[in-house]
Protein backbone atom coordinates (compact mmCIF):
# COMPACT_ATOMS: atom_id res chain seq x y z
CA UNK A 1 0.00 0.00 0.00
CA UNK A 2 2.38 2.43 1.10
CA UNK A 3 4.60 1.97 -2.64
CA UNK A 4 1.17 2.71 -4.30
CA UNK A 5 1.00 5.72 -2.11
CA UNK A 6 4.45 6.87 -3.97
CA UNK A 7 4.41 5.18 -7.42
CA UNK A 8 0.95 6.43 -8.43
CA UNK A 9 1.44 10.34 -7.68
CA UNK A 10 5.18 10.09 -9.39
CA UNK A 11 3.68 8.91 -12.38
CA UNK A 12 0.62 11.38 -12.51
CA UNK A 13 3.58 13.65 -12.26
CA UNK A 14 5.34 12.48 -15.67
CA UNK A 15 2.10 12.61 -17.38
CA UNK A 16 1.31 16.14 -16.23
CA UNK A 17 4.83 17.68 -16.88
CA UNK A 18 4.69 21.52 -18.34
CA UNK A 19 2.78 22.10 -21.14
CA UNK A 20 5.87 24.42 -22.24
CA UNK A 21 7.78 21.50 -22.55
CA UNK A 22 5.39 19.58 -25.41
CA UNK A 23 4.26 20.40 -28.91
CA UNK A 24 1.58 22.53 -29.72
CA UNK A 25 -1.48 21.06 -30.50
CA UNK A 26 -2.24 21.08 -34.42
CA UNK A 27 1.44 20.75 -35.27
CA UNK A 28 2.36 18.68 -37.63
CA UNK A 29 5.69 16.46 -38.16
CA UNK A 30 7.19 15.13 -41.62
CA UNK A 31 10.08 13.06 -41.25
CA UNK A 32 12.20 10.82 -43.28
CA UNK A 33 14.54 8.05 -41.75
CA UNK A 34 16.48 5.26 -42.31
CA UNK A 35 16.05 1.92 -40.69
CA UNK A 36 18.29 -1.68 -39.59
CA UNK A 37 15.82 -4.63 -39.16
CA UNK A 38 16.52 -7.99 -37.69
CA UNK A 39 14.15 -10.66 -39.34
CA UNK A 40 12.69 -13.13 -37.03
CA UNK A 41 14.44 -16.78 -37.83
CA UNK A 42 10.79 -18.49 -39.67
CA UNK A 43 11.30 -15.89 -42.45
CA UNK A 44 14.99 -16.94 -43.05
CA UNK A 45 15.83 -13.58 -44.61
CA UNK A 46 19.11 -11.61 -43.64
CA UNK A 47 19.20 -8.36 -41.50
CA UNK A 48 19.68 -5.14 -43.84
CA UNK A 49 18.91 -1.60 -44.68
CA UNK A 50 16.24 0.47 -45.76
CA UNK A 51 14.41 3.93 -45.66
CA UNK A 52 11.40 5.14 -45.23
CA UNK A 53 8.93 8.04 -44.19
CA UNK A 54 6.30 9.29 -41.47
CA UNK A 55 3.92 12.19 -41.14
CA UNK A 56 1.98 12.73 -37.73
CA UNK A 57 -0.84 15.70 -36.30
CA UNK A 58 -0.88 16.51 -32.57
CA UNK A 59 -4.09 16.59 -31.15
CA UNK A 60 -3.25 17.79 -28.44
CA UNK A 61 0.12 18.85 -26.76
CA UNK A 62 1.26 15.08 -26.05
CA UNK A 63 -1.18 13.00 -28.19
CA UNK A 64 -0.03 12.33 -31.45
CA UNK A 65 -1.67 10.50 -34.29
CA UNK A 66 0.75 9.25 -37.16
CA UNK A 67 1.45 7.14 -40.22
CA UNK A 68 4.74 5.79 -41.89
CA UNK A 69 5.96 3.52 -44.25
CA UNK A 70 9.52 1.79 -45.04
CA UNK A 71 11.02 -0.35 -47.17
CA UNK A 72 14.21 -2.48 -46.57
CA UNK A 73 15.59 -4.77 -49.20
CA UNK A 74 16.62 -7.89 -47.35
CA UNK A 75 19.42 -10.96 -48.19
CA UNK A 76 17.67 -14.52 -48.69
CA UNK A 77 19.57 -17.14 -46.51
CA UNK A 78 19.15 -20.83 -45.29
CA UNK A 79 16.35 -22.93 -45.50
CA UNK A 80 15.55 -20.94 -48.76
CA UNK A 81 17.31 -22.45 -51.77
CA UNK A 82 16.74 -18.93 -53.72
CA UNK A 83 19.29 -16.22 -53.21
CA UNK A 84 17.48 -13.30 -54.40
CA UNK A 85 16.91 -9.87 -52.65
CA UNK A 86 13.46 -9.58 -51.18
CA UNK A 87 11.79 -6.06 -50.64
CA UNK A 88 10.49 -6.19 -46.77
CA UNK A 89 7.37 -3.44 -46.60
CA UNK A 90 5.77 -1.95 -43.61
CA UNK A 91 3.47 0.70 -43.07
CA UNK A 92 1.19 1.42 -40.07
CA UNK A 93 -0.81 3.73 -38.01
CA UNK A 94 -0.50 5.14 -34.76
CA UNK A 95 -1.39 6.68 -31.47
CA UNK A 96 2.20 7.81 -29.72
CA UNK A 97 2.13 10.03 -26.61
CA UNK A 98 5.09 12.57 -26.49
CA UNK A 99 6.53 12.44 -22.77
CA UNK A 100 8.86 15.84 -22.06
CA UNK A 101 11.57 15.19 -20.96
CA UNK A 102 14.57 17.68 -20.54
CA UNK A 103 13.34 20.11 -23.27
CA UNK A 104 12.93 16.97 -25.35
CA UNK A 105 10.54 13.85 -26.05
CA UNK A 106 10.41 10.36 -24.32
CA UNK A 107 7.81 8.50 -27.07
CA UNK A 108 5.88 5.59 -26.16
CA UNK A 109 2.73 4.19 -28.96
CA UNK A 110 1.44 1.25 -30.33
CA UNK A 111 0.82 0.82 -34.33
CA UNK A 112 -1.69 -1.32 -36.04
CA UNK A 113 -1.18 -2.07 -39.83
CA UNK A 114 0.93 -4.19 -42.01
CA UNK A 115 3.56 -5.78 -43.59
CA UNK A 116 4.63 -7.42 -47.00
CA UNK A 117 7.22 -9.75 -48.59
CA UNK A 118 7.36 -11.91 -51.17
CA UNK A 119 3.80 -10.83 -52.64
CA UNK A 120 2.28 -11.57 -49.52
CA UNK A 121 0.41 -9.51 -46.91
CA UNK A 122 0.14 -10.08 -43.14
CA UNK A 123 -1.81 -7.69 -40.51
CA UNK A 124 0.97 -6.56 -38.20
CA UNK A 125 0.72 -5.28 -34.94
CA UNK A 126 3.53 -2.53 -33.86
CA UNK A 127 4.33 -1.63 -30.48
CA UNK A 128 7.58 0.98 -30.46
CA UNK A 129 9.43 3.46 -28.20
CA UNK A 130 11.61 6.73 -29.03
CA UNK A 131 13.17 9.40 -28.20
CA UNK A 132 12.81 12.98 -29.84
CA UNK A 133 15.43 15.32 -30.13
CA UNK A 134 14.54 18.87 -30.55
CA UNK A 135 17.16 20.83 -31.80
CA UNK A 136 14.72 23.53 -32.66
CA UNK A 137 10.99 24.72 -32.60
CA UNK A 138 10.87 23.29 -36.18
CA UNK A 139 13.71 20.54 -36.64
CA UNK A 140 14.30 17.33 -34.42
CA UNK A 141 16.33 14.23 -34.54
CA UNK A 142 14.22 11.12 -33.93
CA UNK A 143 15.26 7.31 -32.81
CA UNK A 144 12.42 4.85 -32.99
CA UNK A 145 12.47 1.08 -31.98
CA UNK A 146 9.53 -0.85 -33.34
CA UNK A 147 8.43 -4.29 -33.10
CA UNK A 148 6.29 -5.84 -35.91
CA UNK A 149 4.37 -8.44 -35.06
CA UNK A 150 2.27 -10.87 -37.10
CA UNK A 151 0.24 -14.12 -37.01
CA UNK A 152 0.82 -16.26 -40.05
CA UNK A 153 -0.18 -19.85 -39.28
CA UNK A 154 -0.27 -21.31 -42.80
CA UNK A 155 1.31 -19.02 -45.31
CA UNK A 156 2.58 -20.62 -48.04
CA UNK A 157 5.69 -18.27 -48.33
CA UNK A 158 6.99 -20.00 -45.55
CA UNK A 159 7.12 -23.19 -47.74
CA UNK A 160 10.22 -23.31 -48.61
CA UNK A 161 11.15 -26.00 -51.00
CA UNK A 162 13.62 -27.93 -48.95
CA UNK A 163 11.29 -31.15 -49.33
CA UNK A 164 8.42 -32.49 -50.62
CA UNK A 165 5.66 -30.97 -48.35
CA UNK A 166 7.70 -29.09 -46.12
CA UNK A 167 6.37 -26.04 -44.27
CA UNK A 168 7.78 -23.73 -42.12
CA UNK A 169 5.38 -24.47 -38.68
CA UNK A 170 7.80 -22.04 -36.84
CA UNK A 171 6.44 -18.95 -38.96
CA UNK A 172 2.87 -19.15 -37.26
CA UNK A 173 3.94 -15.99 -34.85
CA UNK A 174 6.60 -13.85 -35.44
CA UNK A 175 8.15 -10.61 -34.22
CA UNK A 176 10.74 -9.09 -36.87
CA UNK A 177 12.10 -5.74 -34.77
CA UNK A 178 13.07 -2.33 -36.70
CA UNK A 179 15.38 0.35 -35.60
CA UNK A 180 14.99 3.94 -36.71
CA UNK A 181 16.87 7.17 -37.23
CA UNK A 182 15.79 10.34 -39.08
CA UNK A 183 14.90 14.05 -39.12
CA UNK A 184 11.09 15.56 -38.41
CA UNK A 185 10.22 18.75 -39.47
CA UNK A 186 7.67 20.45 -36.69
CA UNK A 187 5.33 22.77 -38.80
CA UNK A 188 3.14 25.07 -36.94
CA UNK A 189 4.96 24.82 -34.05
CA UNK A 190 7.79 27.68 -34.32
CA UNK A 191 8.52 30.01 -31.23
CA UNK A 192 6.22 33.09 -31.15
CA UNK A 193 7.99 35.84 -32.76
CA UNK A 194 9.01 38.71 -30.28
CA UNK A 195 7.30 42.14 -30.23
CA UNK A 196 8.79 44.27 -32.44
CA UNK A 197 10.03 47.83 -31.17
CA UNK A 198 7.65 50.41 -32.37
CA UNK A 199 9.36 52.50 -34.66
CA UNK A 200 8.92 55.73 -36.09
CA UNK A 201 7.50 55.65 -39.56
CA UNK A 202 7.45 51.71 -40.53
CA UNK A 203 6.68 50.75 -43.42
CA UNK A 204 4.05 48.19 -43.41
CA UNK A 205 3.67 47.62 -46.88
CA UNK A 206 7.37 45.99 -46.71
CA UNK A 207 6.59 44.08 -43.33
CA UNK A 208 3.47 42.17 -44.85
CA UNK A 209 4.91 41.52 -48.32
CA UNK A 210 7.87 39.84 -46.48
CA UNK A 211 5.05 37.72 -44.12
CA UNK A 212 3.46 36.77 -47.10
CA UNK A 213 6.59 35.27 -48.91
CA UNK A 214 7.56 33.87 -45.24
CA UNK A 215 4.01 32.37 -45.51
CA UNK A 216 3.89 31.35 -49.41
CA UNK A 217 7.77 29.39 -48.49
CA UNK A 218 6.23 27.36 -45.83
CA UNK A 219 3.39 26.24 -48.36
CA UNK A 220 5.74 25.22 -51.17
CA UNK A 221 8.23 23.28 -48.96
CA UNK A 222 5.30 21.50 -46.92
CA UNK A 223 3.73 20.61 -51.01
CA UNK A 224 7.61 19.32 -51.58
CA UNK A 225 8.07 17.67 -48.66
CA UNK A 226 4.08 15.69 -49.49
CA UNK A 227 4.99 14.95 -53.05
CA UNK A 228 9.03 13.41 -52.25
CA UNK A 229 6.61 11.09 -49.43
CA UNK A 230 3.91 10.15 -52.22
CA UNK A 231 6.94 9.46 -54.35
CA UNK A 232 9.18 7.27 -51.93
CA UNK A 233 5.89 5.21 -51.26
CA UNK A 234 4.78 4.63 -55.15
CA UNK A 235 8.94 3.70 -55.21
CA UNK A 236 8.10 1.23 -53.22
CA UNK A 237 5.28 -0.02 -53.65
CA UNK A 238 6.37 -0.66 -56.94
CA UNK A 239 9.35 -2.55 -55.53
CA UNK A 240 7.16 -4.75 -54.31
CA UNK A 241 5.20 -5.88 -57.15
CA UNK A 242 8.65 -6.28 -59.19
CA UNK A 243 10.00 -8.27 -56.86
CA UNK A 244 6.67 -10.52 -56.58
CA UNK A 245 6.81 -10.98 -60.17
CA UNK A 246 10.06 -12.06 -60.25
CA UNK A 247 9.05 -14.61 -57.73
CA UNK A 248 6.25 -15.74 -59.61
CA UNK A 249 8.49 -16.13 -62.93
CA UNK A 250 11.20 -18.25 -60.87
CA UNK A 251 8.55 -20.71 -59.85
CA UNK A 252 6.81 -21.50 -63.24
CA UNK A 253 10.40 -21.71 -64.98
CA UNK A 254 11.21 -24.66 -61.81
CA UNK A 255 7.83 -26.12 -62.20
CA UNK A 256 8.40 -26.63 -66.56
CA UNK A 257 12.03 -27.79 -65.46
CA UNK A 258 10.77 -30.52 -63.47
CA UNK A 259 7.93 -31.63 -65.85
CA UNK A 260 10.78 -31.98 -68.84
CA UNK A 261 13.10 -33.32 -66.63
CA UNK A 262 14.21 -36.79 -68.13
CA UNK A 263 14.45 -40.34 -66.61
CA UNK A 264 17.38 -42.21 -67.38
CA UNK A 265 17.65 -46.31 -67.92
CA UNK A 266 20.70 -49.44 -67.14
CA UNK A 267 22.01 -51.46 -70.74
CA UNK A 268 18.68 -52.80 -72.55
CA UNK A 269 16.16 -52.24 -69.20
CA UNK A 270 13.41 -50.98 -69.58
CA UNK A 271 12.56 -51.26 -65.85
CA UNK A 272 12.62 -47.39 -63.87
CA UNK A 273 15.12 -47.09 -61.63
CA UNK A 274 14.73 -45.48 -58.32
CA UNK A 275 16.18 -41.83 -59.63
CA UNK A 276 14.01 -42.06 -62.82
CA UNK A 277 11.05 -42.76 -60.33
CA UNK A 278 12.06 -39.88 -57.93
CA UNK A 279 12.26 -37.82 -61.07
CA UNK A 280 8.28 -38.92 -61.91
CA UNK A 281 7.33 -38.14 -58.52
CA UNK A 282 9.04 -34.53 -59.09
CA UNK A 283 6.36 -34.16 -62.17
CA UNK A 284 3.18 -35.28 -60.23
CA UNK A 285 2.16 -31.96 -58.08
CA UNK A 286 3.16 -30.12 -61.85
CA UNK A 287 0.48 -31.86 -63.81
CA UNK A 288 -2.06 -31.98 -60.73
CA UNK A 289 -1.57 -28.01 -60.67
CA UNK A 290 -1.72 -27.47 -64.27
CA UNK A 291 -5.05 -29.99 -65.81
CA UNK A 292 -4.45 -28.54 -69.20
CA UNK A 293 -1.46 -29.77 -70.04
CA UNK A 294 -0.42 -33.09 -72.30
CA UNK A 295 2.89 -34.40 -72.71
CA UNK A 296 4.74 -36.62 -75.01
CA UNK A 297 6.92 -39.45 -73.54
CA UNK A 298 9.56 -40.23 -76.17
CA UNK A 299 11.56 -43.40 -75.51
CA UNK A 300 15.43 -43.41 -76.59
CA UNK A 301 18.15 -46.28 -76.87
CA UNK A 302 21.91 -46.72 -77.37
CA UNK A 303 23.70 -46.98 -80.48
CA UNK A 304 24.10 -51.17 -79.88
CA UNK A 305 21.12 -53.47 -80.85
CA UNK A 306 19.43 -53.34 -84.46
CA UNK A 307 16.95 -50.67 -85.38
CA UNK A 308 13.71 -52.74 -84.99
CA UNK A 309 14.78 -53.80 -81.78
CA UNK A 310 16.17 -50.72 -80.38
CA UNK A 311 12.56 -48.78 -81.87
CA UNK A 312 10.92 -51.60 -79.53
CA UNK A 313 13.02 -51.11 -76.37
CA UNK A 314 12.21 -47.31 -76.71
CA UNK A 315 8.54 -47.48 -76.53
CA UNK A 316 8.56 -50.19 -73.81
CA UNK A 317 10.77 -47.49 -71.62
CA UNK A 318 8.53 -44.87 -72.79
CA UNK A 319 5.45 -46.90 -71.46
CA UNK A 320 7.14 -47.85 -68.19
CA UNK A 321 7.02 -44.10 -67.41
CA UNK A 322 3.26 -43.33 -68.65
CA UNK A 323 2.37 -46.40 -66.48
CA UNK A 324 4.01 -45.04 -63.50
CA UNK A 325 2.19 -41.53 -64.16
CA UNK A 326 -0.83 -43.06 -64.35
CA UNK A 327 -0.53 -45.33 -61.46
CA UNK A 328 0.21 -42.06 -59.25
CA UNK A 329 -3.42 -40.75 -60.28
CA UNK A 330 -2.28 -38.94 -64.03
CA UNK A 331 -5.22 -39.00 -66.92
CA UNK A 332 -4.28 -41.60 -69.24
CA UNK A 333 -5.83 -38.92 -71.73
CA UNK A 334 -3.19 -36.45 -70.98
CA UNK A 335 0.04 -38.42 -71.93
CA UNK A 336 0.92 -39.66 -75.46
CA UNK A 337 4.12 -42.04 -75.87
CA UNK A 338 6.65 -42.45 -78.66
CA UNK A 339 10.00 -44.19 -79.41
CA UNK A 340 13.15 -42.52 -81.29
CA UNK A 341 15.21 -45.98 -81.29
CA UNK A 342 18.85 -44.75 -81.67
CA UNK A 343 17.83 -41.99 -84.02
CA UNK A 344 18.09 -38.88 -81.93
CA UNK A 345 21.19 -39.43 -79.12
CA UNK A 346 22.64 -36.80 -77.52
CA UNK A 347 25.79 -37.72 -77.24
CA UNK A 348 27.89 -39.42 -79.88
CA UNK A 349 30.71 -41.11 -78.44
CA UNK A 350 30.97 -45.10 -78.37
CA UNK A 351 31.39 -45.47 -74.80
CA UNK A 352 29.42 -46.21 -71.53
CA UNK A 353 29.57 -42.91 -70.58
CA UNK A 354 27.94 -41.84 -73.91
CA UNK A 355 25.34 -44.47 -73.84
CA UNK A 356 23.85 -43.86 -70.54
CA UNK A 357 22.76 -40.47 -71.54
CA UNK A 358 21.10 -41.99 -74.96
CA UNK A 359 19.54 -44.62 -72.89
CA UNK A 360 16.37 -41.98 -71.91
CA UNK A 361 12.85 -40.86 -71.81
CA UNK A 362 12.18 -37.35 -72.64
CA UNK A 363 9.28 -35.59 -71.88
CA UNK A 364 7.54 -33.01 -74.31
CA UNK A 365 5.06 -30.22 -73.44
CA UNK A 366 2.26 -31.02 -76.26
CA UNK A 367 -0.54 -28.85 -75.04
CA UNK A 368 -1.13 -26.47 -72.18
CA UNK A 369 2.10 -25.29 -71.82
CA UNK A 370 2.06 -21.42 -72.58
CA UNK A 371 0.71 -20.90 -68.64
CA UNK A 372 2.38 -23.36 -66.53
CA UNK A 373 1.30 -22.58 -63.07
CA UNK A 374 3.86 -23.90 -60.35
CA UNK A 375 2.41 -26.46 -57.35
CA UNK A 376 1.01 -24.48 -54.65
């Protein structure tokens, strides 16, 4: 009872400091900054760099309402196979209250918006703290640490294609932490100007034209300062939908890679090895994703055997691997087969290591394959 007694008057006391020492109510703050975040270990992206920009509106002398946005372009690393840069986003809103402190700002708020990578989109939830710097009325040095946090139970960015089926469980809450140094500009809330001395025969005319241009200046640089913002975010934003592009591309060209992967077979077998079935099994969530498509197994020998019965081993390899398909749930409708013999090797050179590449089924895209839309 008796540390109540102390605690709860000595923090009514921080909360009622001087007005003198806070912003004026209406002012409003522009900043730019630039910002380190950490990425939380489920996203498996590297720490790194980026920018970004805020605008806020006092309310009242210690309540202020605000927005930002930032951008940092982050290093892929470990479980992901991809090495790519990815574009981290954030933007929020939020309610800070400005504690004076020293002729300065202690700032304490909580954010609610969101956050995107990899052409995905997760509700965020951003606690931060900061401190405020004013080295003028009108100009301040800010330091902000936020925390953005986000529930993503079963995103599929966090799939990363390490096996067959894999998902990243670890990635259902995360809290990726951003640290933040820039310059605000304070407008409307400059020092009152002192009285000036009355003096004999002023001339007016000159004192408003010169509050006028005064006034006209801090309308042109507040309309610069909006349009560079407007810009950096479009910048961004833009970012963003390159980069998910890019990600999109990268998958189809894997999933046609692994649907005209080819099988390989021992001397005058027709049987499928293990790889040549592991290969098979690589085409399966390919052709389940993409029901348009048809392919074309052609079936290929060595050099040694005759021509009638090197035309017959090729088709029987070529139906080994359409009866596989099929067995695994394929259309029989959607596969044709055909047999090259000898007729089309791709290597020339009478050896085993020349054979074994001629001994082969290749697979052909025949229909469907304009769109191919990678497994989910």
């Amino acid at each position: 009872m008796q540390t109540r007694r102390v605690l709860v008057p000595a923090i009514a006391a921080l909360f009622m400091a001087a007005p003198a020492m806070a912003q004026k109510a209406g002012t409003t703050e522009l900043g730019v900054f630039g910002q380190f975040t950490t990425m939380d270990t489920p996203w498996a992206l590297k720490n790194g760099f980026g920018f970004g920009g805020r605008a806020g509106y006092f309310i009242t002398p210690r309540w202020e309402l605000e927005a930002d946005i930032a951008n940092s372009s982050l290093q892929s690393k470990p479980p992901r196979l991809d090495t790519s840069s990815k574009q981290y986003l954030t933007y929020a809103g939020r309610v800070t209250y400005n504690l004076p402190w020293s002729g300065n700002d202690l700032l304490v708020g909580v954010g609610f918006g969101g956050e995107s990578v990899d052409g995905g989109r997760d509700f965020s939830l951003s606690p931060g703290i900061g401190y405020r710097w004013n080295l003028t009325n009108s100009f301040a040095l800010r330091f902000d640490g936020l925390v953005e946090y986000v529930e993503n139970p079963s995103d599929s960015r966090f799939a990363f294609p390490i096996a067959a089926n894999d998902t990243n469980k670890n990635a259902a809450r995360s809290a990726n932490v951003e640290f933040r140094l820039g310059l605000s500009w304070l407008l409307g809330n400059e020092a009152p100007a002192a009285p000036a001395p009355v003096k004999p025969a002023i001339n007016m005319d000159s004192v408003n034209a010169a509050r006028e241009r005064a006034r006209q200046d801090s309308i042109a640089a507040a309309e610069r300062a909006r349009r560079d913002s407007i810009a950096a975010a479009e910048r961004a934003r833009q970012d963003s939908i390159d980069a998910a592009n890019r990600a999109r591309m990268e998958a189809a060209a894997k999933a046609r890679a692994a649907l005209e992967a080819k099988i390989y077979f021992d001397f005058d077998k027709s049987d499928l090895r293990d790889d040549a079935k592991s290969t098979l099994d690589s085409k399966l969530p390919v052709l389940q994703a993409n029901p348009n498509v048809r392919i074309r197994i052609e079936g290929n020998a060595d050099e040694r055997g005759s021509d009638e019965y090197n035309q017959a081993l090729g088709m029987r390899r070529a139906e080994q691997a359409k009866r596989y398909l099929i067995s695994k749930g394929i259309a029989e409708s959607r596969i044709d087969i055909a047999s090259n013999g000898e007729e089309k090797p791709v290597c020339t050179d009478h050896d085993e290591g020349c054979w074994s590449q001629n001994r082969r089924d290749e697979f052909v895209i025949v229909a469907g394959g304009d769109n191919i839309m990678p497994p989910m």
